[in-house]
PDB file of N, CA and C in Angstrom:
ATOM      1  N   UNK A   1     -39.878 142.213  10.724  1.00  0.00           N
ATOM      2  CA  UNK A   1     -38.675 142.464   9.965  1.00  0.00           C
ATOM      3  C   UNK A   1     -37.587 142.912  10.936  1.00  0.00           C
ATOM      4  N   UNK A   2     -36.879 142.319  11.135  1.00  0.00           N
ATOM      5  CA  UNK A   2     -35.487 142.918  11.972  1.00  0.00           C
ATOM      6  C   UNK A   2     -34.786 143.941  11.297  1.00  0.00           C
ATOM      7  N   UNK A   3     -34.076 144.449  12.603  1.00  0.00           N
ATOM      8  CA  UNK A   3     -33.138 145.606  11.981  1.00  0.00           C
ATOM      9  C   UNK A   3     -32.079 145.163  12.539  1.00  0.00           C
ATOM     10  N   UNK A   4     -31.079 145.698  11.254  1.00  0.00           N
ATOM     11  CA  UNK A   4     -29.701 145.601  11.920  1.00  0.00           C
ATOM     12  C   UNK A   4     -29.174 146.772  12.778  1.00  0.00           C
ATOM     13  N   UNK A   5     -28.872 146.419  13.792  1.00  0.00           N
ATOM     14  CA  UNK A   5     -28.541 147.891  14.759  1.00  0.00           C
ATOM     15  C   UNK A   5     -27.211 148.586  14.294  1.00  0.00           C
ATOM     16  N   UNK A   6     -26.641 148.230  13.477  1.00  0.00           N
ATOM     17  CA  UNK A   6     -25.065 148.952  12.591  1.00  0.00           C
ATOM     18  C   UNK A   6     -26.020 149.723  11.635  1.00  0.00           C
ATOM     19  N   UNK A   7     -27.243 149.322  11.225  1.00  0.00           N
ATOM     20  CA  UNK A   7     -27.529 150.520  10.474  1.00  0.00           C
ATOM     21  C   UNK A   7     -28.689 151.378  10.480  1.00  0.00           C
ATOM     22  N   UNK A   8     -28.603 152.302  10.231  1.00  0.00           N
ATOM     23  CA  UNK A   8     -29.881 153.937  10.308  1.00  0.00           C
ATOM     24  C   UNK A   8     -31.003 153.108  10.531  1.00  0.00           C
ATOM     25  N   UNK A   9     -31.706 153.443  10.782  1.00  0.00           N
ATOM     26  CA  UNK A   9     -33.479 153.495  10.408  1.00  0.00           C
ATOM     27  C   UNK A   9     -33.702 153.934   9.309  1.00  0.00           C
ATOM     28  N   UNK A  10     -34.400 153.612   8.249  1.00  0.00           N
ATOM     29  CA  UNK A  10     -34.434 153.972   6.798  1.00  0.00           C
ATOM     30  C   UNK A  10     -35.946 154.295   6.856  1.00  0.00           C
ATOM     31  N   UNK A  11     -37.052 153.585   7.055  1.00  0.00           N
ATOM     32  CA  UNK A  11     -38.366 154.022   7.332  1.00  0.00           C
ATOM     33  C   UNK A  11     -38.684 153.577   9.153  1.00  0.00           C
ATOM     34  N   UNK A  12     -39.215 155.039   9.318  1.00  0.00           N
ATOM     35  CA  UNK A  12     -39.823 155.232  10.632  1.00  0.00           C
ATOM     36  C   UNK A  12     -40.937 155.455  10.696  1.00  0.00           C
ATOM     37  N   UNK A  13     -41.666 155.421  11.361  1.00  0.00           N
ATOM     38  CA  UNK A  13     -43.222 155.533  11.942  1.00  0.00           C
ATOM     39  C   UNK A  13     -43.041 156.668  13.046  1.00  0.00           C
ATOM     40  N   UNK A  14     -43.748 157.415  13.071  1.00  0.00           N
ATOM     41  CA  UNK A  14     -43.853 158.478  13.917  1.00  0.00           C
ATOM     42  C   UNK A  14     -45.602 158.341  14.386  1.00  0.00           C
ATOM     43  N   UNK A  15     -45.584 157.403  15.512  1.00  0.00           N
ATOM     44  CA  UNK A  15     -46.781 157.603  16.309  1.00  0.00           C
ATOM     45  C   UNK A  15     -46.867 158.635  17.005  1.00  0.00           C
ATOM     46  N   UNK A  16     -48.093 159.695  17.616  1.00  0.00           N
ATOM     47  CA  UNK A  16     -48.113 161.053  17.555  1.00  0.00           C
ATOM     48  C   UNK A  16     -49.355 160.389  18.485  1.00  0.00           C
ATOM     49  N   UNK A  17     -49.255 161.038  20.005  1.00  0.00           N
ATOM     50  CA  UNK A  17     -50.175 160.711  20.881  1.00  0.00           C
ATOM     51  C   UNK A  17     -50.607 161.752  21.664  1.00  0.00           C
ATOM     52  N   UNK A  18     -50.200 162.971  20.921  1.00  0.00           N
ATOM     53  CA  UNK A  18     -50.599 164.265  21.860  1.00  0.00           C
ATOM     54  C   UNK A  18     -49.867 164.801  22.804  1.00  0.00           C
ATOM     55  N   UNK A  19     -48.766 164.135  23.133  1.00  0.00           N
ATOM     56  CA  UNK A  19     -48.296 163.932  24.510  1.00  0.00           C
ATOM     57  C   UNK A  19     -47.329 165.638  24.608  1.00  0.00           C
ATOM     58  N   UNK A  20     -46.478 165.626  25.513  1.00  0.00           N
ATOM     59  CA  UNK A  20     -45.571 166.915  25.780  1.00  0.00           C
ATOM     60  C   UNK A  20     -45.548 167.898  24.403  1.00  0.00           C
ATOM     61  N   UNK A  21     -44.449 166.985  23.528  1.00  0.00           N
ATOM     62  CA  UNK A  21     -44.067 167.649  22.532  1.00  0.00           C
ATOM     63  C   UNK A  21     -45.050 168.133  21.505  1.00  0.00           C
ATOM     64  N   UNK A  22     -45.851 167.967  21.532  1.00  0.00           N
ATOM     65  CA  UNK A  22     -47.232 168.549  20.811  1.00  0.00           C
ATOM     66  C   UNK A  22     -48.249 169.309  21.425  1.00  0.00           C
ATOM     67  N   UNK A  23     -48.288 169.753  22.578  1.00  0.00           N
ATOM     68  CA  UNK A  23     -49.282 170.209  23.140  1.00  0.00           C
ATOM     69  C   UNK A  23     -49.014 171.838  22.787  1.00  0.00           C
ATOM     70  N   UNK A  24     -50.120 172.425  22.777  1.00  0.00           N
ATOM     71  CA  UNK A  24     -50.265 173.777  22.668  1.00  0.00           C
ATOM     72  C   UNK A  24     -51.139 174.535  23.420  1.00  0.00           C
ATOM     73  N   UNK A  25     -50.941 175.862  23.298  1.00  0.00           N
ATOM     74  CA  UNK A  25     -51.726 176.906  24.517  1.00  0.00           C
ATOM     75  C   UNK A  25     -53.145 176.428  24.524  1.00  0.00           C
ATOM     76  N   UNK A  26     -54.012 176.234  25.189  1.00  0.00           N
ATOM     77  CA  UNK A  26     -55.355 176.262  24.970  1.00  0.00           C
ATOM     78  C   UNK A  26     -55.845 177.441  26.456  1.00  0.00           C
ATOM     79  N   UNK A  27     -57.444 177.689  26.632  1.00  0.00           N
ATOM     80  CA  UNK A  27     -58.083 178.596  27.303  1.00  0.00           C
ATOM     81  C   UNK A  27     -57.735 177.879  28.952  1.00  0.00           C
ATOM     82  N   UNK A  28     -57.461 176.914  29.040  1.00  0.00           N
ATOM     83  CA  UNK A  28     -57.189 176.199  30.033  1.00  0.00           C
ATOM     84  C   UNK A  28     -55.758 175.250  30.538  1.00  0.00           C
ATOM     85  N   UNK A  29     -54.830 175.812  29.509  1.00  0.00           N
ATOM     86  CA  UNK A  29     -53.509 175.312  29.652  1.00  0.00           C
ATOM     87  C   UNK A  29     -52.979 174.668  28.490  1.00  0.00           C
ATOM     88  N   UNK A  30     -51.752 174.464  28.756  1.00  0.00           N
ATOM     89  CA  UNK A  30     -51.532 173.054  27.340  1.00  0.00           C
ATOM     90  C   UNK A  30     -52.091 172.301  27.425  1.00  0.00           C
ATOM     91  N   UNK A  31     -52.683 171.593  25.819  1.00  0.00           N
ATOM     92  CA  UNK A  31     -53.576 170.026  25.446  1.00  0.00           C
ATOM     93  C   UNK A  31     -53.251 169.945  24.487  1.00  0.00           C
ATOM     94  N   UNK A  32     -53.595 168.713  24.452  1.00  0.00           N
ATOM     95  CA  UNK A  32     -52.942 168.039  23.246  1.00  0.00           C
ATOM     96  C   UNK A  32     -53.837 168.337  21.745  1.00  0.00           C
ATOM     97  N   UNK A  33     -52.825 168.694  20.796  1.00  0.00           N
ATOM     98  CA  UNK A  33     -53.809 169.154  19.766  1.00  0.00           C
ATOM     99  C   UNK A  33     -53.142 168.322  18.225  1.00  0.00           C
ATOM    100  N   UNK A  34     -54.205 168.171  17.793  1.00  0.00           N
ATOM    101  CA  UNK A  34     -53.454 167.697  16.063  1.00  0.00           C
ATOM    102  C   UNK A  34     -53.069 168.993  15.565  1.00  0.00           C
ATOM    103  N   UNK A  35     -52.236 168.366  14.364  1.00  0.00           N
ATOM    104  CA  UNK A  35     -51.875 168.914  12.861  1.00  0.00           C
ATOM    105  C   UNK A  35     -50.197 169.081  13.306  1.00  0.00           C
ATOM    106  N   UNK A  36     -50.045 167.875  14.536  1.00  0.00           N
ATOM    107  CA  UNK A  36     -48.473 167.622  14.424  1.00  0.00           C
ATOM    108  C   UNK A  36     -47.502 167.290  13.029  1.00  0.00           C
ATOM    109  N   UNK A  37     -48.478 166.509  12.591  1.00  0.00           N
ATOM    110  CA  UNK A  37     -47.435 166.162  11.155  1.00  0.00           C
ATOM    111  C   UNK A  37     -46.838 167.585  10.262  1.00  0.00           C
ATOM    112  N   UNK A  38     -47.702 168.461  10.724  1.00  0.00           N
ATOM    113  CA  UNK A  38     -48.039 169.416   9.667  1.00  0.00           C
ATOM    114  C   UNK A  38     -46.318 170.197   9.644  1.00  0.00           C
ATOM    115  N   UNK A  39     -47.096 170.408  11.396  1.00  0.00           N
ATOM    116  CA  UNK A  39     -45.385 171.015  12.281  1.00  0.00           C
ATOM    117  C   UNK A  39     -44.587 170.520  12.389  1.00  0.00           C
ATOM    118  N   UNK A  40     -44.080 169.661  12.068  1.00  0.00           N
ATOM    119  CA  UNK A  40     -42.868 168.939  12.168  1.00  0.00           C
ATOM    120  C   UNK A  40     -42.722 168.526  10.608  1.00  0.00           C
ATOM    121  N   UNK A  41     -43.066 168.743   9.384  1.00  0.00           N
ATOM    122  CA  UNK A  41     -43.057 168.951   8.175  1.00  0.00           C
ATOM    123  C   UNK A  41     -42.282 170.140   8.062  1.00  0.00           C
ATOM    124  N   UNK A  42     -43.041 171.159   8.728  1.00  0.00           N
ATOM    125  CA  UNK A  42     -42.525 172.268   8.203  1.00  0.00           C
ATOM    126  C   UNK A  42     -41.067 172.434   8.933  1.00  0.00           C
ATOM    127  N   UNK A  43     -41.231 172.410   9.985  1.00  0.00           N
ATOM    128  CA  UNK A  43     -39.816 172.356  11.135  1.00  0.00           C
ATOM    129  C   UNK A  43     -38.281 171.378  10.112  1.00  0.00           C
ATOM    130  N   UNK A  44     -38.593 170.673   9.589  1.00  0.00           N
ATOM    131  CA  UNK A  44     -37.661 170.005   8.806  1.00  0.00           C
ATOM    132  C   UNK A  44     -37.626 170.779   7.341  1.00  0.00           C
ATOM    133  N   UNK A  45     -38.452 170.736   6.474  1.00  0.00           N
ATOM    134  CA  UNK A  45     -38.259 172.167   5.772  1.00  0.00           C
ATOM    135  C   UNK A  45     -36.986 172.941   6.034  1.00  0.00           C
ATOM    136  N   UNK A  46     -37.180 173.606   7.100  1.00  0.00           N
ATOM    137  CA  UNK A  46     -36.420 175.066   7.505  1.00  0.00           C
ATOM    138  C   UNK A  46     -34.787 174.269   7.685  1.00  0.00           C
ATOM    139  N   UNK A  47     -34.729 173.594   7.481  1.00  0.00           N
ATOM    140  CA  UNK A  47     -33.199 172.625   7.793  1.00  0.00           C
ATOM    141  C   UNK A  47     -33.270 171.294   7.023  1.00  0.00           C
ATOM    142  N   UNK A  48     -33.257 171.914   5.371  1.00  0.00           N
ATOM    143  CA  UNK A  48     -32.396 170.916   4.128  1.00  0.00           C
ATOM    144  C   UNK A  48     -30.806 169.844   4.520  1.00  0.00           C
ATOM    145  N   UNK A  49     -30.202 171.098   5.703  1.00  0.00           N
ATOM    146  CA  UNK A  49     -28.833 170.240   5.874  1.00  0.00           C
ATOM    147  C   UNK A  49     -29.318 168.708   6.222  1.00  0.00           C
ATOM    148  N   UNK A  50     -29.967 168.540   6.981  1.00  0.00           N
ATOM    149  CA  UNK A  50     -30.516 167.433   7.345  1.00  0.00           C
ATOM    150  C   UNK A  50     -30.740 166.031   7.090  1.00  0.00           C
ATOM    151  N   UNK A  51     -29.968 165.108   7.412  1.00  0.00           N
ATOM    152  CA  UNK A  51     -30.428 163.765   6.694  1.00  0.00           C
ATOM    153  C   UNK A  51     -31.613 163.034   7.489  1.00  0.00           C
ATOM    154  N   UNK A  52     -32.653 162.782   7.249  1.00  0.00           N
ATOM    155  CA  UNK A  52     -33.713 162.621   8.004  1.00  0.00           C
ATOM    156  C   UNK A  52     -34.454 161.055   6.912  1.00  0.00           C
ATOM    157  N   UNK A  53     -34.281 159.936   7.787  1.00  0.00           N
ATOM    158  CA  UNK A  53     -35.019 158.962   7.396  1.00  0.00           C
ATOM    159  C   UNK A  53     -36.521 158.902   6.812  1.00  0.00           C
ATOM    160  N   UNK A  54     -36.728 158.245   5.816  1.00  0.00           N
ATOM    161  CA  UNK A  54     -38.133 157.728   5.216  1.00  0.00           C
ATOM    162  C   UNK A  54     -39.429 157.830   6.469  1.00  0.00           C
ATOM    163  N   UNK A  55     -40.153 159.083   6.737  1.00  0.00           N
ATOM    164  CA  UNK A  55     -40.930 158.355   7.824  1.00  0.00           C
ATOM    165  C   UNK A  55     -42.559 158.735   7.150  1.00  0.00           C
ATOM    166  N   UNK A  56     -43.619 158.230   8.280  1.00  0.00           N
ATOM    167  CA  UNK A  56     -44.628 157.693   7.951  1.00  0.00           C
ATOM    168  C   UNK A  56     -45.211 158.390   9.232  1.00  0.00           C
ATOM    169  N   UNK A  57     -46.803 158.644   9.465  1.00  0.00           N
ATOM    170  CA  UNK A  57     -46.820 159.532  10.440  1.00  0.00           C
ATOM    171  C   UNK A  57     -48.508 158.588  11.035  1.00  0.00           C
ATOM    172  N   UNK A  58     -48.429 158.933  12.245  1.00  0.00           N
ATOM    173  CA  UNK A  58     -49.671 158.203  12.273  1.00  0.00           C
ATOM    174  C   UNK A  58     -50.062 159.273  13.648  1.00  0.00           C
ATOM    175  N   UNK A  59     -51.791 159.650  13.888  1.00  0.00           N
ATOM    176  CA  UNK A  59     -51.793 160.407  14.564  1.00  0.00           C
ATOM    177  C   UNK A  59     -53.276 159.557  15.623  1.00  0.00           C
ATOM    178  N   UNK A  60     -52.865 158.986  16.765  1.00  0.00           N
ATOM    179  CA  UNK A  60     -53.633 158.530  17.253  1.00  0.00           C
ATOM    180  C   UNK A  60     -54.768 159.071  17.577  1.00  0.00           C
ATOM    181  N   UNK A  61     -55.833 158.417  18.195  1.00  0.00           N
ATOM    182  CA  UNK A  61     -57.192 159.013  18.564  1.00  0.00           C
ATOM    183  C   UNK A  61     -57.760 157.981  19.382  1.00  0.00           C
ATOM    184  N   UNK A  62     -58.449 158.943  20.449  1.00  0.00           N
ATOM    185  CA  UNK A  62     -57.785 160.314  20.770  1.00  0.00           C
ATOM    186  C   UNK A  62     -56.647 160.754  21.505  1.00  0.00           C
ATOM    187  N   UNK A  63     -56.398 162.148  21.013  1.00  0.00           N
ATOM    188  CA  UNK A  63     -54.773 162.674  21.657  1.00  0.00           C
ATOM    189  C   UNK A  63     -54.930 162.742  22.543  1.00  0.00           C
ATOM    190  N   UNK A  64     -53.958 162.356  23.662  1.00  0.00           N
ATOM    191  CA  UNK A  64     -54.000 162.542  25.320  1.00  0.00           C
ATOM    192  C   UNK A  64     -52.908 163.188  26.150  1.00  0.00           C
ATOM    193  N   UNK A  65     -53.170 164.193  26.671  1.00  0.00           N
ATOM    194  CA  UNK A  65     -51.769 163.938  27.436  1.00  0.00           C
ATOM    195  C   UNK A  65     -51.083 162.590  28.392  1.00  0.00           C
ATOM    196  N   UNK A  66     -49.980 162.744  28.204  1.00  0.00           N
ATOM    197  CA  UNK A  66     -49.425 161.624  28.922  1.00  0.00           C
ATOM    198  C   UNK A  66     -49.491 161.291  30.215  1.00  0.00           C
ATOM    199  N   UNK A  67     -49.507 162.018  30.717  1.00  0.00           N
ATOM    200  CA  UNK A  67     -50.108 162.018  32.352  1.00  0.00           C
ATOM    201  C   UNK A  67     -51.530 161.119  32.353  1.00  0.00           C
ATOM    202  N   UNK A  68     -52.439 161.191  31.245  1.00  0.00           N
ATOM    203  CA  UNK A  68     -53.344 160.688  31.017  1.00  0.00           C
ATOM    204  C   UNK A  68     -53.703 158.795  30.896  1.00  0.00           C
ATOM    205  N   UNK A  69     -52.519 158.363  30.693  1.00  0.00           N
ATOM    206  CA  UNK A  69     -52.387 157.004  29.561  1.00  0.00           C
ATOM    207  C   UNK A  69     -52.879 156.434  30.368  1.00  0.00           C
ATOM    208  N   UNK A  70     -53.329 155.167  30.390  1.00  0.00           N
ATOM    209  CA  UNK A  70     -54.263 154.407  30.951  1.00  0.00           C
ATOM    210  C   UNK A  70     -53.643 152.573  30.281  1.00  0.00           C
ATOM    211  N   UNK A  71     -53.361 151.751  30.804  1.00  0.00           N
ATOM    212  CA  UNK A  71     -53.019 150.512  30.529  1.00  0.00           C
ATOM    213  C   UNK A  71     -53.789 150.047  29.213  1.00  0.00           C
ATOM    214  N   UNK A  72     -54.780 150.496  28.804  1.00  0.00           N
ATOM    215  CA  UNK A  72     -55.434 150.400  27.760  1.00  0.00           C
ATOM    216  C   UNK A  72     -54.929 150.683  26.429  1.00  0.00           C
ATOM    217  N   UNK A  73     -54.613 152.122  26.692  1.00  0.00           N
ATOM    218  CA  UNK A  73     -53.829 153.209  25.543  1.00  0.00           C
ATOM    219  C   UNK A  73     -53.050 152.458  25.586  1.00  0.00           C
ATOM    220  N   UNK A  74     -51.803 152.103  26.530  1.00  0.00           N
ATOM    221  CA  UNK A  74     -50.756 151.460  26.271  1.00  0.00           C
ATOM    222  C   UNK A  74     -50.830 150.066  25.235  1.00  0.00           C
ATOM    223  N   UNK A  75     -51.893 149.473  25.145  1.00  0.00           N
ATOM    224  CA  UNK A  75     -52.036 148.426  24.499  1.00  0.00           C
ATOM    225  C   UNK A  75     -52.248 148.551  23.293  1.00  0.00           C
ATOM    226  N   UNK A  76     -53.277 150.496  22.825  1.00  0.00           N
ATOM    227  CA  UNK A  76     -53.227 150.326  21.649  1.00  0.00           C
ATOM    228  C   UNK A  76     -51.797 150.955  20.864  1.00  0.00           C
ATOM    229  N   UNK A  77     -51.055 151.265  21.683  1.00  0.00           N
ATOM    230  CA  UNK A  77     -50.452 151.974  21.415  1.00  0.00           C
ATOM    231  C   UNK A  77     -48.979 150.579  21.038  1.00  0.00           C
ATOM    232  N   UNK A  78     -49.044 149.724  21.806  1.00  0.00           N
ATOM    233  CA  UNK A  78     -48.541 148.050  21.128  1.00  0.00           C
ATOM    234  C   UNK A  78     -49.041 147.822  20.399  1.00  0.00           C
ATOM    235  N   UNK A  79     -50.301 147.993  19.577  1.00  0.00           N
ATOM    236  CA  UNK A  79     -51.035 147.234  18.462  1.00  0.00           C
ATOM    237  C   UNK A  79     -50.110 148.179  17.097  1.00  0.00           C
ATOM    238  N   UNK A  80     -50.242 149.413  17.689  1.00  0.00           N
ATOM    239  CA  UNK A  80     -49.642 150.551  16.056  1.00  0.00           C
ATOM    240  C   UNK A  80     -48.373 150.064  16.365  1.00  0.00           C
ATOM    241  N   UNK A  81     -47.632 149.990  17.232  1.00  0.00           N
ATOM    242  CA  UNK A  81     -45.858 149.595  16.809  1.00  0.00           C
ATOM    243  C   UNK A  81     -45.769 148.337  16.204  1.00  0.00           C
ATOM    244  N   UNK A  82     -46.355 147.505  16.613  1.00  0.00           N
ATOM    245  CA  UNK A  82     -46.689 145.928  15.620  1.00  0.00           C
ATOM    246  C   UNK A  82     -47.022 146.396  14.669  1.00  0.00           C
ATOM    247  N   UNK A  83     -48.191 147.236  14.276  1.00  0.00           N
ATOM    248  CA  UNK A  83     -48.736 147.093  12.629  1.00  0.00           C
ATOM    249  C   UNK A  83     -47.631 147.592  11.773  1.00  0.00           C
ATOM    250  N   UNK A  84     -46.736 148.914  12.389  1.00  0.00           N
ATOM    251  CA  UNK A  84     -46.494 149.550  12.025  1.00  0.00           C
ATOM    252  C   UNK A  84     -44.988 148.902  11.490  1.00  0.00           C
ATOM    253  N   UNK A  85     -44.265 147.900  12.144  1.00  0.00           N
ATOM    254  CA  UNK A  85     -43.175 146.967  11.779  1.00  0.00           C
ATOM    255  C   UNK A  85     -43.691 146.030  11.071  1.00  0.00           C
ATOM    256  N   UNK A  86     -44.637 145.449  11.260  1.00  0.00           N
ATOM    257  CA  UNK A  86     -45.034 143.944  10.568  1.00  0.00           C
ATOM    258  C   UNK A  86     -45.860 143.982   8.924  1.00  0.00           C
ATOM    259  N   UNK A  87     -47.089 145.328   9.071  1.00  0.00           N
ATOM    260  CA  UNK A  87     -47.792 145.263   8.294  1.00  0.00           C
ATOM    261  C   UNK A  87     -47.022 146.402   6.946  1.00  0.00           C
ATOM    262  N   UNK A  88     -46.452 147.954   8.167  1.00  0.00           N
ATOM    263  CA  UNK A  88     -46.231 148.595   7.181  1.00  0.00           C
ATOM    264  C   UNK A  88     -44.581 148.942   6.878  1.00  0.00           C
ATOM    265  N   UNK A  89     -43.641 147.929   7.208  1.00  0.00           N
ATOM    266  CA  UNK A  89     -42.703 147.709   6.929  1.00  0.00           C
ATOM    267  C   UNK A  89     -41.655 148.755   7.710  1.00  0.00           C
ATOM    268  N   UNK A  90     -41.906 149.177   8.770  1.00  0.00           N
ATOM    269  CA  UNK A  90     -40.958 150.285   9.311  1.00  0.00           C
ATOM    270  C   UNK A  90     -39.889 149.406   9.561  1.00  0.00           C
ATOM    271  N   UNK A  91     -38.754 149.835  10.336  1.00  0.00           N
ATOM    272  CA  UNK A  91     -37.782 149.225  11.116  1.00  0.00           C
ATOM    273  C   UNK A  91     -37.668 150.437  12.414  1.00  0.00           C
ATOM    274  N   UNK A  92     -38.401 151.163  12.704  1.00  0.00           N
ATOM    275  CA  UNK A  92     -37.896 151.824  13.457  1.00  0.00           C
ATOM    276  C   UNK A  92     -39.185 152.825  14.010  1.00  0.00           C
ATOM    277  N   UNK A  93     -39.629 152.951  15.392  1.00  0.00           N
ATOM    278  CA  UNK A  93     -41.338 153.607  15.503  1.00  0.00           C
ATOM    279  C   UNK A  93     -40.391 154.943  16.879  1.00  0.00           C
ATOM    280  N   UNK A  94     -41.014 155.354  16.727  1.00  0.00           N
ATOM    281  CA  UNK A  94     -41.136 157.168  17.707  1.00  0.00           C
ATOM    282  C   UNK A  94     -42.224 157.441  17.880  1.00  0.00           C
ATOM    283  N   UNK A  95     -42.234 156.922  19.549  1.00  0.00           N
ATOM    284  CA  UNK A  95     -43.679 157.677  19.594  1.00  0.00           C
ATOM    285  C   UNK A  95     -43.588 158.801  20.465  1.00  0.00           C
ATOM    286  N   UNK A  96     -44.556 159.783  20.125  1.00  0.00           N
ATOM    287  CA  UNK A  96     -44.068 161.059  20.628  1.00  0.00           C
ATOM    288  C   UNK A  96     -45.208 161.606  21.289  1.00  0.00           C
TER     289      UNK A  96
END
């Protein structure tokens, strides 16, 4: 499905790979941890002003840090931005 670039993103996909913006304290440093959707649910919550597009959340497995990725990941990580335009109608993917 194409997008027109004059307009918003209306549904987004938020692929969630563990990476920077999700990592949290652990006994051995930051790692990558789930229940991102959760936090970034609530984080939007706290700011109604907000116009924030239709999104959809997908939380890969397993989470890696990015330093980590491997030509592999990268591929599955092409398979969810395809599904995620073709099958589940986004116009617009963030992966984070």
């Amino acid at each position: 499905m194409p997008h027109d670039a004059q307009q918003p993103a209306q549904r987004v996909m938020v692929l969630y790979t563990g990476g920077t913006i999700g990592m949290q304290a652990s006994a051995n440093g930051l790692a990558p941890a789930s229940g991102f959707e959760a936090r970034m649910a609530g984080q939007l919550a706290e700011h109604p002003e907000l116009v924030v597009p239709q999104w959809r959340f997908r939380e890969m497995s397993p989470l890696i840090d990015s330093a980590n990725m491997t030509p592999s990941y990268w591929l599955r990580l092409r398979e969810a931005v395809i599904e995620a335009v073709e099958v589940d109608g986004c116009d617009a993917v963030l992966v984070l």
